[in-house]
C-alpha atoms as a PDB file:
ATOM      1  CA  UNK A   1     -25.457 -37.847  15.098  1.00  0.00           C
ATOM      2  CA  UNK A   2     -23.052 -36.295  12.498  1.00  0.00           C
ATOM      3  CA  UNK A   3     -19.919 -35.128  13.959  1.00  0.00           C
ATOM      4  CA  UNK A   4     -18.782 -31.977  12.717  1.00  0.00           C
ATOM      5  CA  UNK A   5     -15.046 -31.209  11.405  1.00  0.00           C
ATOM      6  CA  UNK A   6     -13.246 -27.648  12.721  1.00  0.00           C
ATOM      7  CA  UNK A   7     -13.350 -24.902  11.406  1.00  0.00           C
ATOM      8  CA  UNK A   8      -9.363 -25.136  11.575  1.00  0.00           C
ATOM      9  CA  UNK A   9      -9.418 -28.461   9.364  1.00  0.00           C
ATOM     10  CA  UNK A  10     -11.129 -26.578   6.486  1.00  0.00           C
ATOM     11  CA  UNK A  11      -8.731 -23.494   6.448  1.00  0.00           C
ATOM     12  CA  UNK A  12      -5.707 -25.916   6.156  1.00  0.00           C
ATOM     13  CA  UNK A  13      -6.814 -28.475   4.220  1.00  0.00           C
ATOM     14  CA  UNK A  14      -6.356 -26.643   0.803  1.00  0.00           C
ATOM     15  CA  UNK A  15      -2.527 -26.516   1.916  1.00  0.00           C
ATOM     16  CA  UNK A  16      -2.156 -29.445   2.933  1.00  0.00           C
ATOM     17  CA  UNK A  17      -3.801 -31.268  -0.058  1.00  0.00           C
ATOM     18  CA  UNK A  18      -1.288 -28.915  -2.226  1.00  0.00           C
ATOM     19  CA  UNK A  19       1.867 -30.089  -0.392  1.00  0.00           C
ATOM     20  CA  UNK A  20       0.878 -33.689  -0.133  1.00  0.00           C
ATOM     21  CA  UNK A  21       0.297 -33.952  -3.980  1.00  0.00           C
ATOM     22  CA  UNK A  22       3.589 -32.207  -4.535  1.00  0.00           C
ATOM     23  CA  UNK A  23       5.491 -34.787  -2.238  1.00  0.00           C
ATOM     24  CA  UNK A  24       3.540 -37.727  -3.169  1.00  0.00           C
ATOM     25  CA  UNK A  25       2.876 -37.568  -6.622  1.00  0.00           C
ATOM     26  CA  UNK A  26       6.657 -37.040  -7.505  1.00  0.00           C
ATOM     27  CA  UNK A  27       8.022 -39.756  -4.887  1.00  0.00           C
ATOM     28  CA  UNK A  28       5.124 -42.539  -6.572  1.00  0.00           C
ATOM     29  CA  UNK A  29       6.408 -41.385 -10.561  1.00  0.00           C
ATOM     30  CA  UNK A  30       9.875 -41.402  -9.279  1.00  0.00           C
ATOM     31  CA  UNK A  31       9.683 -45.359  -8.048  1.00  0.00           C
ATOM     32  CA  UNK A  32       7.250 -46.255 -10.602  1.00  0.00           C
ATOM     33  CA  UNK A  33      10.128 -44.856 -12.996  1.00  0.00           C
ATOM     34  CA  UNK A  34      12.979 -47.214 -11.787  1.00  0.00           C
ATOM     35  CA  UNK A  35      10.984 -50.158 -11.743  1.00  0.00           C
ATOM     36  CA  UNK A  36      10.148 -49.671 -15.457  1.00  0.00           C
ATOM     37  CA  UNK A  37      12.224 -49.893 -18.919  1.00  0.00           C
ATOM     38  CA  UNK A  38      12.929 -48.567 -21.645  1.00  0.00           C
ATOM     39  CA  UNK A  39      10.483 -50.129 -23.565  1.00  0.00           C
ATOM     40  CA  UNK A  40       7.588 -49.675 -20.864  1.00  0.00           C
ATOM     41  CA  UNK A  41       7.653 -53.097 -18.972  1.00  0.00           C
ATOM     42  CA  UNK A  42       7.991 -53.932 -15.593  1.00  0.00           C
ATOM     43  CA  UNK A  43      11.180 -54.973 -14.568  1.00  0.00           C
ATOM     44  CA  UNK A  44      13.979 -55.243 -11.811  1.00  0.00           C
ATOM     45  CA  UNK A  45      16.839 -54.614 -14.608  1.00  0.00           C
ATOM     46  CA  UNK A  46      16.998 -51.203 -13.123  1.00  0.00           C
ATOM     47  CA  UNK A  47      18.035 -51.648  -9.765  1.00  0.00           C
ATOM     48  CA  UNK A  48      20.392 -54.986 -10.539  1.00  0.00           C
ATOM     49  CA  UNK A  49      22.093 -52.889 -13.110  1.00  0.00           C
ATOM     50  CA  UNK A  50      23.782 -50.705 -10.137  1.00  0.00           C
ATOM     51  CA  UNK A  51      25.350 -53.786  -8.741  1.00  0.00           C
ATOM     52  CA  UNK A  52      27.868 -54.294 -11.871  1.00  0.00           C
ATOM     53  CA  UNK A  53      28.020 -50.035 -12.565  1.00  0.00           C
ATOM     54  CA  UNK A  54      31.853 -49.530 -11.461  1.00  0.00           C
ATOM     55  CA  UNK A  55      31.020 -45.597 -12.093  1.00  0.00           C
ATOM     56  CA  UNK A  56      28.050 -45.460  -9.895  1.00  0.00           C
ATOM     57  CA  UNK A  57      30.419 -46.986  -7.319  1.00  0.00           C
ATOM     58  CA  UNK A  58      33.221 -44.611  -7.787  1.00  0.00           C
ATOM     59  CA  UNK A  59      30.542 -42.030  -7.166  1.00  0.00           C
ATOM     60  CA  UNK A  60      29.408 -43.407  -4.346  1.00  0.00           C
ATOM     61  CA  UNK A  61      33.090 -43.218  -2.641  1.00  0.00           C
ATOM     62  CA  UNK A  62      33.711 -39.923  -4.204  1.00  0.00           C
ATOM     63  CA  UNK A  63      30.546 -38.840  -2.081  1.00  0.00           C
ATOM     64  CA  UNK A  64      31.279 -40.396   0.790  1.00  0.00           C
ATOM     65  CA  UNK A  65      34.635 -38.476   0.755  1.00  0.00           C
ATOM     66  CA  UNK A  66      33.119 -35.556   0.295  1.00  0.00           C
ATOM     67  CA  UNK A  67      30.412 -35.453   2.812  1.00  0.00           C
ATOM     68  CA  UNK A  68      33.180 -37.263   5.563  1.00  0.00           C
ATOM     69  CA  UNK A  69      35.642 -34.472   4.684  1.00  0.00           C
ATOM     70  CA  UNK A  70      33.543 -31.904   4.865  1.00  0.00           C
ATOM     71  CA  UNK A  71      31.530 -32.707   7.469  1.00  0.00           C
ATOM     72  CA  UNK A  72      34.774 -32.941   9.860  1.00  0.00           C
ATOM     73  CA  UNK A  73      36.137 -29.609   8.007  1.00  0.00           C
ATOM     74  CA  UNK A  74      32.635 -27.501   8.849  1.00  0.00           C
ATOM     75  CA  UNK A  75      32.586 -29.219  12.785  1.00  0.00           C
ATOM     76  CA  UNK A  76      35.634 -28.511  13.846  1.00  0.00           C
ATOM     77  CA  UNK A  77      35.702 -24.849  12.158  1.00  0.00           C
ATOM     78  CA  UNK A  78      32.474 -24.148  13.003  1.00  0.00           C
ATOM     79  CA  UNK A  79      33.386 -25.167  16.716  1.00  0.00           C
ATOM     80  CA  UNK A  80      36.960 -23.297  16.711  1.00  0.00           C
ATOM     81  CA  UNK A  81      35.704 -19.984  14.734  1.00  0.00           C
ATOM     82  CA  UNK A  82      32.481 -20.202  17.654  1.00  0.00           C
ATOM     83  CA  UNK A  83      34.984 -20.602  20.851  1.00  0.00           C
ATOM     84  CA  UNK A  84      37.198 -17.594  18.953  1.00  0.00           C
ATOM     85  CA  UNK A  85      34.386 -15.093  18.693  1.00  0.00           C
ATOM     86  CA  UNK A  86      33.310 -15.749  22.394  1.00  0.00           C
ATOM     87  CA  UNK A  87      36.615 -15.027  24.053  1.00  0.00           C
ATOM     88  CA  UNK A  88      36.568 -11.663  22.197  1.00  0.00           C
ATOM     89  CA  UNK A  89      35.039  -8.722  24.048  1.00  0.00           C
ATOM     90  CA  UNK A  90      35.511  -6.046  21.578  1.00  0.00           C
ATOM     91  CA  UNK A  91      33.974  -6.326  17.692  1.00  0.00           C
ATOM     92  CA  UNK A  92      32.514  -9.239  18.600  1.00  0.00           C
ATOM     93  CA  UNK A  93      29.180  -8.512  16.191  1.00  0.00           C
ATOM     94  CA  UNK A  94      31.107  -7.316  13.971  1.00  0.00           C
ATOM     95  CA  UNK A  95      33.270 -10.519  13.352  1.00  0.00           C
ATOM     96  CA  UNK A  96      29.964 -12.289  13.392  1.00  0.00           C
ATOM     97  CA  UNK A  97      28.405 -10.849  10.467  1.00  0.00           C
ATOM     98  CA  UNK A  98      32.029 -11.131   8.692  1.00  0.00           C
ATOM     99  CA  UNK A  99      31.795 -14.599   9.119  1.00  0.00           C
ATOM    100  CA  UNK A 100      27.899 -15.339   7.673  1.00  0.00           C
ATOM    101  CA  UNK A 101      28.513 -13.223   4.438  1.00  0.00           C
ATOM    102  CA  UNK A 102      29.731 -16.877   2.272  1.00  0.00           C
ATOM    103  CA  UNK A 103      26.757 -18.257   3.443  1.00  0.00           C
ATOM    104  CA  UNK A 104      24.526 -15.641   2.265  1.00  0.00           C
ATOM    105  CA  UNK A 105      25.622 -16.287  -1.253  1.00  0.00           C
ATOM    106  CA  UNK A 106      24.075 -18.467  -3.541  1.00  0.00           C
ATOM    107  CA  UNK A 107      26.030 -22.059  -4.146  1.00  0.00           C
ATOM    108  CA  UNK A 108      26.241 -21.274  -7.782  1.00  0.00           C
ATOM    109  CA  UNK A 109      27.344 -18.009  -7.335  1.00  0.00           C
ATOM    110  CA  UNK A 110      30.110 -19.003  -4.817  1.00  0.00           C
ATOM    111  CA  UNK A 111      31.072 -21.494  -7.158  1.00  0.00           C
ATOM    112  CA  UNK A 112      32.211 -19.120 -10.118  1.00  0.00           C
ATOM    113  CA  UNK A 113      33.475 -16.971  -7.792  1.00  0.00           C
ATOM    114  CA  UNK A 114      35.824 -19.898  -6.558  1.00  0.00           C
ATOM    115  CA  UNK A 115      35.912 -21.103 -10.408  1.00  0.00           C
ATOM    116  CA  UNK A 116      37.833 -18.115 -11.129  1.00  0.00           C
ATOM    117  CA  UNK A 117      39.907 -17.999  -8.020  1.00  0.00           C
ATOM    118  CA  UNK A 118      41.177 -21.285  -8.907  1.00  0.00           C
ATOM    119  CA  UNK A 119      42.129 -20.613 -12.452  1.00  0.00           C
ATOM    120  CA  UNK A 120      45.888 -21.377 -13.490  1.00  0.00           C
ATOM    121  CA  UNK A 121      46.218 -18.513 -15.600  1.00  0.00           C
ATOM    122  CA  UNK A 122      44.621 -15.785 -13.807  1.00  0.00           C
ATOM    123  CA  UNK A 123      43.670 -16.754 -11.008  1.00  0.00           C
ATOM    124  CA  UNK A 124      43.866 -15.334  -7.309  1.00  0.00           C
ATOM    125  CA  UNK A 125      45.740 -18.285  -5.881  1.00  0.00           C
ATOM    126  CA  UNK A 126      47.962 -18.816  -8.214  1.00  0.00           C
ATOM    127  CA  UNK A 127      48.595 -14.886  -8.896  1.00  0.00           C
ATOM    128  CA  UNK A 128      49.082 -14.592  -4.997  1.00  0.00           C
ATOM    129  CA  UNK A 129      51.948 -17.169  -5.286  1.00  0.00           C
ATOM    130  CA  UNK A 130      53.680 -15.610  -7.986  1.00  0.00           C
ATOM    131  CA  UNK A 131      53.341 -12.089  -6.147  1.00  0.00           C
ATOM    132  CA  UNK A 132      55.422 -13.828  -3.301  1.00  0.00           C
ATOM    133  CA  UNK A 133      58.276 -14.992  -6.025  1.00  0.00           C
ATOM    134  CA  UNK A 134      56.727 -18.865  -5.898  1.00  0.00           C
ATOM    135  CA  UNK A 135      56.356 -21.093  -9.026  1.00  0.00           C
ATOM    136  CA  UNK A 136      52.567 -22.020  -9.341  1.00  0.00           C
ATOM    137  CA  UNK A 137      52.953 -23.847 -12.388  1.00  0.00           C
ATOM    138  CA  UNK A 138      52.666 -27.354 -10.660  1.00  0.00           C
ATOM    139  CA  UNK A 139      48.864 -26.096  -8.853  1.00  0.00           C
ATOM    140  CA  UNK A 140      46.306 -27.003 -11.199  1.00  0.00           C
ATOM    141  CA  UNK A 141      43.706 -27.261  -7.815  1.00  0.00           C
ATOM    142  CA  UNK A 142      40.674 -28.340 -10.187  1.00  0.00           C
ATOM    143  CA  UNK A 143      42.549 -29.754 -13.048  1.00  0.00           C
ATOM    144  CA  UNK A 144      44.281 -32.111 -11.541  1.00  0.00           C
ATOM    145  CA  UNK A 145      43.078 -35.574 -10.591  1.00  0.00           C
ATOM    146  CA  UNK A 146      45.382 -35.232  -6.936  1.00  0.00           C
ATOM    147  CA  UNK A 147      43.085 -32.678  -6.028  1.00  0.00           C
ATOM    148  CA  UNK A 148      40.495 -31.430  -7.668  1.00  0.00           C
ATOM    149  CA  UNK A 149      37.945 -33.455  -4.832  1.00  0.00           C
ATOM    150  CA  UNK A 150      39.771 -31.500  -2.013  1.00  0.00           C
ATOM    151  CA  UNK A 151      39.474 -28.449  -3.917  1.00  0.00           C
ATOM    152  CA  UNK A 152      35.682 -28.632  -4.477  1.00  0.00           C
ATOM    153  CA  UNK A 153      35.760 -29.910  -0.823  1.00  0.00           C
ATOM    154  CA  UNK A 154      37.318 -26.848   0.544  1.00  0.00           C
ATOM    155  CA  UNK A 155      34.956 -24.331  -1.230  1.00  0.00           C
ATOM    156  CA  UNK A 156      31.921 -26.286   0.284  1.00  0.00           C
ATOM    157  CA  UNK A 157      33.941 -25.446   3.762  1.00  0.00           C
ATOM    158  CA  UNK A 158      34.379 -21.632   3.207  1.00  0.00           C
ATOM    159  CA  UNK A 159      30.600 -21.684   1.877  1.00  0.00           C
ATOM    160  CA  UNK A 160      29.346 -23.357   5.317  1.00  0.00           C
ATOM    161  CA  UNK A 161      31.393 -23.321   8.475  1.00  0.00           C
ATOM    162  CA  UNK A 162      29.424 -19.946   9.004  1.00  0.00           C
ATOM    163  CA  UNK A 163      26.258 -22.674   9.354  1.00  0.00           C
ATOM    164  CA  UNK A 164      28.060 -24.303  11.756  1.00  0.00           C
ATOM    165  CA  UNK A 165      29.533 -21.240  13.493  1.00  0.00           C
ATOM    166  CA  UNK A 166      25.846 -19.905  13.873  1.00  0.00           C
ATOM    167  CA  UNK A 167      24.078 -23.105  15.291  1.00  0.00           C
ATOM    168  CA  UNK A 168      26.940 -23.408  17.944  1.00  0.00           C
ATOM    169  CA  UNK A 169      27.793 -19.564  18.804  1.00  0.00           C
ATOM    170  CA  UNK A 170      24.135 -19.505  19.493  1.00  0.00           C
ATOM    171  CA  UNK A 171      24.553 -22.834  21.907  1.00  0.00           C
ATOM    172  CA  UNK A 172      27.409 -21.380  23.877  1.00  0.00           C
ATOM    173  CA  UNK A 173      24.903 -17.978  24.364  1.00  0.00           C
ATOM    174  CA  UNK A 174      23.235 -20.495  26.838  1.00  0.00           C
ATOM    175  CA  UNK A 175      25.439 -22.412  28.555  1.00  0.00           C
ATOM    176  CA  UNK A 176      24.926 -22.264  32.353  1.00  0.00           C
ATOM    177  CA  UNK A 177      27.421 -20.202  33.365  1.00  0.00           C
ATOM    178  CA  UNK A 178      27.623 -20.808  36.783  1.00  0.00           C
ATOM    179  CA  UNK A 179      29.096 -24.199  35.496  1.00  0.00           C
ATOM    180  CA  UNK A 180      31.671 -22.709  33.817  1.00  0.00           C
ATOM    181  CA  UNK A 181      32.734 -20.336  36.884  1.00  0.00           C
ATOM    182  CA  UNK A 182      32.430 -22.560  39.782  1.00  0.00           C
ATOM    183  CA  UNK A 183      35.069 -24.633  37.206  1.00  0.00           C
ATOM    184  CA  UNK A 184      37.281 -21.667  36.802  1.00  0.00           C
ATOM    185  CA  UNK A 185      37.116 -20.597  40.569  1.00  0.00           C
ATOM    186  CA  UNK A 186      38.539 -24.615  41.409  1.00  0.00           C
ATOM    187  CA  UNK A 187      41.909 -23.857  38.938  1.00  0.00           C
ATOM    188  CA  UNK A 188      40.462 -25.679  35.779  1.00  0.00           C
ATOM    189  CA  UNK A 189      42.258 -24.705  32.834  1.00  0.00           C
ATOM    190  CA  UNK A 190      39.991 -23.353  29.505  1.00  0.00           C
ATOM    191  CA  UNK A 191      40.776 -27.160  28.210  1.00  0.00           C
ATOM    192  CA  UNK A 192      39.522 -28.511  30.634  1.00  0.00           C
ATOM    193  CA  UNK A 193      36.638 -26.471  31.318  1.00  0.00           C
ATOM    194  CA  UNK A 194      35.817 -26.921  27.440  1.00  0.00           C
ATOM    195  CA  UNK A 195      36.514 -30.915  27.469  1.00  0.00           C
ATOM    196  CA  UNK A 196      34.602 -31.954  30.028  1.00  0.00           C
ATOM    197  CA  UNK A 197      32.199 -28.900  30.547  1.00  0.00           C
ATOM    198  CA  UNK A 198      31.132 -27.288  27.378  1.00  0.00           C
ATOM    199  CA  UNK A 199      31.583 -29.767  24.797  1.00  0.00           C
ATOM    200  CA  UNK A 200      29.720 -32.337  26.604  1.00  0.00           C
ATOM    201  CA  UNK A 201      26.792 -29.439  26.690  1.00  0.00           C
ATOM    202  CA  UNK A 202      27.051 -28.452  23.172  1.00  0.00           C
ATOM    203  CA  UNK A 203      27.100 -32.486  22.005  1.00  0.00           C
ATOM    204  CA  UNK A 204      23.099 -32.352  21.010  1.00  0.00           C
ATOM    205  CA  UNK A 205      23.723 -29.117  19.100  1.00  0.00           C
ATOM    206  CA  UNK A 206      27.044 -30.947  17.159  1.00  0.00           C
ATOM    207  CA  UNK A 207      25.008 -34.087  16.444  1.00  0.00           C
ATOM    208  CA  UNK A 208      22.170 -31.947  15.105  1.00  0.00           C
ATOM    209  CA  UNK A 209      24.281 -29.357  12.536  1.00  0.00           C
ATOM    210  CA  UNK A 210      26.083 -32.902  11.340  1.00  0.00           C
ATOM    211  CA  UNK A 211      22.556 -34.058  10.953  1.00  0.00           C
ATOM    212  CA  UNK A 212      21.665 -31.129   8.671  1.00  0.00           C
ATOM    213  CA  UNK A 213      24.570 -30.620   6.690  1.00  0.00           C
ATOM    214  CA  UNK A 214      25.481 -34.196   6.037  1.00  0.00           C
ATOM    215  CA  UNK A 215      21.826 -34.479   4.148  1.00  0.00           C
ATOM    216  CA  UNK A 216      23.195 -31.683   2.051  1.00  0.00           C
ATOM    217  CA  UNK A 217      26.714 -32.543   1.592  1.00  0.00           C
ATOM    218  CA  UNK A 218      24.914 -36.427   0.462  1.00  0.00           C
ATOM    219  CA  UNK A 219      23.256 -34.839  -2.731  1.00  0.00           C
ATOM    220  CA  UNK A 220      26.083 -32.022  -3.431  1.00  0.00           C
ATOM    221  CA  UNK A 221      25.733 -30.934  -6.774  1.00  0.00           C
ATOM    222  CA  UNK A 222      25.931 -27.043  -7.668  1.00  0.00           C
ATOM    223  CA  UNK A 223      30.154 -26.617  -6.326  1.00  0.00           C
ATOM    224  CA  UNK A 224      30.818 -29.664  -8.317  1.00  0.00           C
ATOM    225  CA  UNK A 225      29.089 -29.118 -11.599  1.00  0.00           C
ATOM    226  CA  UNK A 226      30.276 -25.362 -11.779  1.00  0.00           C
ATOM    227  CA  UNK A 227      33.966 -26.465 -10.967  1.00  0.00           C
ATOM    228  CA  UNK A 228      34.902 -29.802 -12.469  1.00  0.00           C
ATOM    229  CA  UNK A 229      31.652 -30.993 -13.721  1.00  0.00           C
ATOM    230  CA  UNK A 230      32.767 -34.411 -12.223  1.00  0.00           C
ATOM    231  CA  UNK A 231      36.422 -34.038 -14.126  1.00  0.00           C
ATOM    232  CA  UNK A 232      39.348 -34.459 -14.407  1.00  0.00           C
ATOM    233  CA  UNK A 233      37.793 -37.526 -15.563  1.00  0.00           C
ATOM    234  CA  UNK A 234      35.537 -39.139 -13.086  1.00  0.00           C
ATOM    235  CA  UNK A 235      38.020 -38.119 -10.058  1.00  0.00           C
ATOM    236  CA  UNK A 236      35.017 -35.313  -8.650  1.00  0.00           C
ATOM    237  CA  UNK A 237      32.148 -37.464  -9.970  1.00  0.00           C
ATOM    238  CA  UNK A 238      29.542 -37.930  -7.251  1.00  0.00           C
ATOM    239  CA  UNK A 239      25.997 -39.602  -7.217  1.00  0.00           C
ATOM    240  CA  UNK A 240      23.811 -36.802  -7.900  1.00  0.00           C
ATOM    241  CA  UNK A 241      25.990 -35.807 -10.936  1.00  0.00           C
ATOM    242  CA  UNK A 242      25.935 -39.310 -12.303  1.00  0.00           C
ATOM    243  CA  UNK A 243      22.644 -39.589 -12.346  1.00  0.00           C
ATOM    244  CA  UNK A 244      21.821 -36.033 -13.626  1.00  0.00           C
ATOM    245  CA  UNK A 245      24.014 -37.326 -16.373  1.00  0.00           C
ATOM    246  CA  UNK A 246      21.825 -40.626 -16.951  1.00  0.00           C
ATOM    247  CA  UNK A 247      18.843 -38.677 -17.328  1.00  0.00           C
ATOM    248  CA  UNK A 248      19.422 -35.392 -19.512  1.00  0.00           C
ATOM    249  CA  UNK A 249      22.820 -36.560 -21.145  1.00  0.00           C
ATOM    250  CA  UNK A 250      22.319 -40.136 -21.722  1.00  0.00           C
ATOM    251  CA  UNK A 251      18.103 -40.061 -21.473  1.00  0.00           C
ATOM    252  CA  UNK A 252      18.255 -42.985 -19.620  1.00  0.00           C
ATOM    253  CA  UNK A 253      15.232 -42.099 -17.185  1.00  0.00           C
ATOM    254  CA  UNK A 254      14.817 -45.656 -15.411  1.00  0.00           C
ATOM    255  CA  UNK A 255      18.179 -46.343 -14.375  1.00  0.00           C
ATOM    256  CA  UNK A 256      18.415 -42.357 -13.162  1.00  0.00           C
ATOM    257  CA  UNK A 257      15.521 -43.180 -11.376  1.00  0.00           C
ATOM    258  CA  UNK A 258      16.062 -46.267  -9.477  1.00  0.00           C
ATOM    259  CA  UNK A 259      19.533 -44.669  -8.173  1.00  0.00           C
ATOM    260  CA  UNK A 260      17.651 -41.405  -7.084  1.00  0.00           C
ATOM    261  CA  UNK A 261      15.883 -44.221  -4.780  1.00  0.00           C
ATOM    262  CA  UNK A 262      19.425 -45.411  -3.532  1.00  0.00           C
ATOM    263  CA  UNK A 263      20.372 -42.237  -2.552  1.00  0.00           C
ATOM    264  CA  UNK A 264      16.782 -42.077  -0.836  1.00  0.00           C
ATOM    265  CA  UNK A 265      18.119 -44.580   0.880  1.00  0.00           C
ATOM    266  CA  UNK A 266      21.343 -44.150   2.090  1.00  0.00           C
ATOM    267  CA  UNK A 267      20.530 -40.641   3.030  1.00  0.00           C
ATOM    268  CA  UNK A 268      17.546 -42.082   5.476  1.00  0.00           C
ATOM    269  CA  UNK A 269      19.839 -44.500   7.286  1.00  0.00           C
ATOM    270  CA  UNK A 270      22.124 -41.730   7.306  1.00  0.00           C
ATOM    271  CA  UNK A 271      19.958 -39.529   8.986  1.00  0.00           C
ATOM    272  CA  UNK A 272      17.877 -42.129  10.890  1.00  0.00           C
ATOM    273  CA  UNK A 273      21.233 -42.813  12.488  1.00  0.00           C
ATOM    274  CA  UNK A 274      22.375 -38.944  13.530  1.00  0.00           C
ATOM    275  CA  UNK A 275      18.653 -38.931  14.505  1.00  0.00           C
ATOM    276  CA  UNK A 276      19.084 -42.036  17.172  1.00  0.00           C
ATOM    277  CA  UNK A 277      22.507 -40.426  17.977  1.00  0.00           C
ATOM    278  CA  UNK A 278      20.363 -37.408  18.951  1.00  0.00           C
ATOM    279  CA  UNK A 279      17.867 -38.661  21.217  1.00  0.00           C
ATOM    280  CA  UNK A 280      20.329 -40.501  23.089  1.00  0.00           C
ATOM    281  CA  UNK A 281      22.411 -37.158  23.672  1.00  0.00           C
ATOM    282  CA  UNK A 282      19.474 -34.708  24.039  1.00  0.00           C
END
């Protein structure tokens, strides 16, 4: 006797037929791509190239900066702006929405807004300076090798700390509080209470947001292609420009490939490791 599928299978089958052939079919060109050449043959050439490419290692460190920067930045921000907004009584919603409005804009459009900000000539910064009798002739911000990383760096911040803010304001909304007052009541100062009372209690949430924004921050792209477009030089240069520039500058599909799989990689460990980090916490 036949057994006969749901109903339920049918309904969702079309969708998930349509999803798996948009995931799979790109993930099997995308590795058949970096094991092939230029010519068409098989080959490893690919993938032993990045072991002698100084500039794919620069961009490897320049990411790494960035997302170990940034990810510190956006935590402890995120964290600080959160325990702010709490101890306020008055305006409190209103400071909140203040606070998500750069994350409601789009990267790109952030970026030019921040493009222009940091402009020598005209820019906001350096006009601010001036207006304050200062000499901003020596702040380049993007221009200069120094620090044109921190500068894309700190836009990525402004952008999303709000992220952060939301994920943890929303944690502290359910703290136990009887916790927290049986703590006051027994003379515990708000350090202490919030060292060895709330932070422990808001650790899953922490280890979570780092989990989300460090697999953005790995494949950053938009802030640093508006700003710099990897310049002064290669001092902003990160992975997923460098190969963006192997494939449609330098048509070198393969070897763009076979690093999109490296990245593939290091941003599963990455996450497989905030994911053990996780359970252990939860």
């Amino acid at each position: 006797m036949t057994r006969r599928i749901p109903v339920a299978v049918w309904w969702i089958a079309p969708a998930v037929t349509l999803l798996a052939s948009m995931s799979l079919y790109p993930m099997l060109f995308l590795v058949m791509s970096g094991f092939r050449s230029t010519s068409g043959d098989w080959t490893l050439r690919n993938f032993t190239r990045m072991a002698g490419d100084h500039m794919l290692g620069q961009a490897i460190l320049h990411t790494a900066i960035f997302v170990i920067v940034a990810l510190i930045l956006e935590l402890a921000c995120g964290l600080g702006l959160a325990m702010l907004v709490d101890s306020i009584r008055r305006g409190r919603g209103f400071l909140r929405t203040a606070i998500m409005v750069p994350m409601l804009l789009p990267p790109v459009v952030a970026a030019v807004i921040w493009r222009l900000i940091y402009n020598p000539q005209f820019g906001l910064l350096n006009g601010t300076i001036r207006a304050f009798g200062g000499d901003p002739s020596g702040l380049t911000w993007t221009n200069g090798e120094g620090g044109a990383l921190l500068s894309v760096i700190a836009v990525d911040v402004w952008e999303w700390t709000p992220f952060v803010f939301l994920l943890v304001s929303a944690a502290m909304q359910s703290l136990p509080q009887e916790a927290l007052e049986a703590a006051r009541v027994d003379g515990a100062s708000k350090w202490r209470v919030f060292l060895d009372i709330e932070l422990p209690l808001l650790k899953p949430v922490l280890v979570l947001t780092a989990m989300l924004r460090g697999m953005d921050l790995i494949r950053v792209f938009d802030q640093v292609f508006i700003l710099t477009q990897g310049g002064p030089g290669f001092a902003t240069e990160t992975i997923s420009l460098y190969i963006y520039r192997t494939a449609f500058r330098f048509f070198d599909f393969g070897y763009a490939a076979a690093m999109s799989l490296l990245l593939l990689v290091i941003a599963t460990m990455l996450a497989r490791a905030l994911a053990r980090q996780l359970r252990t916490t939860a």
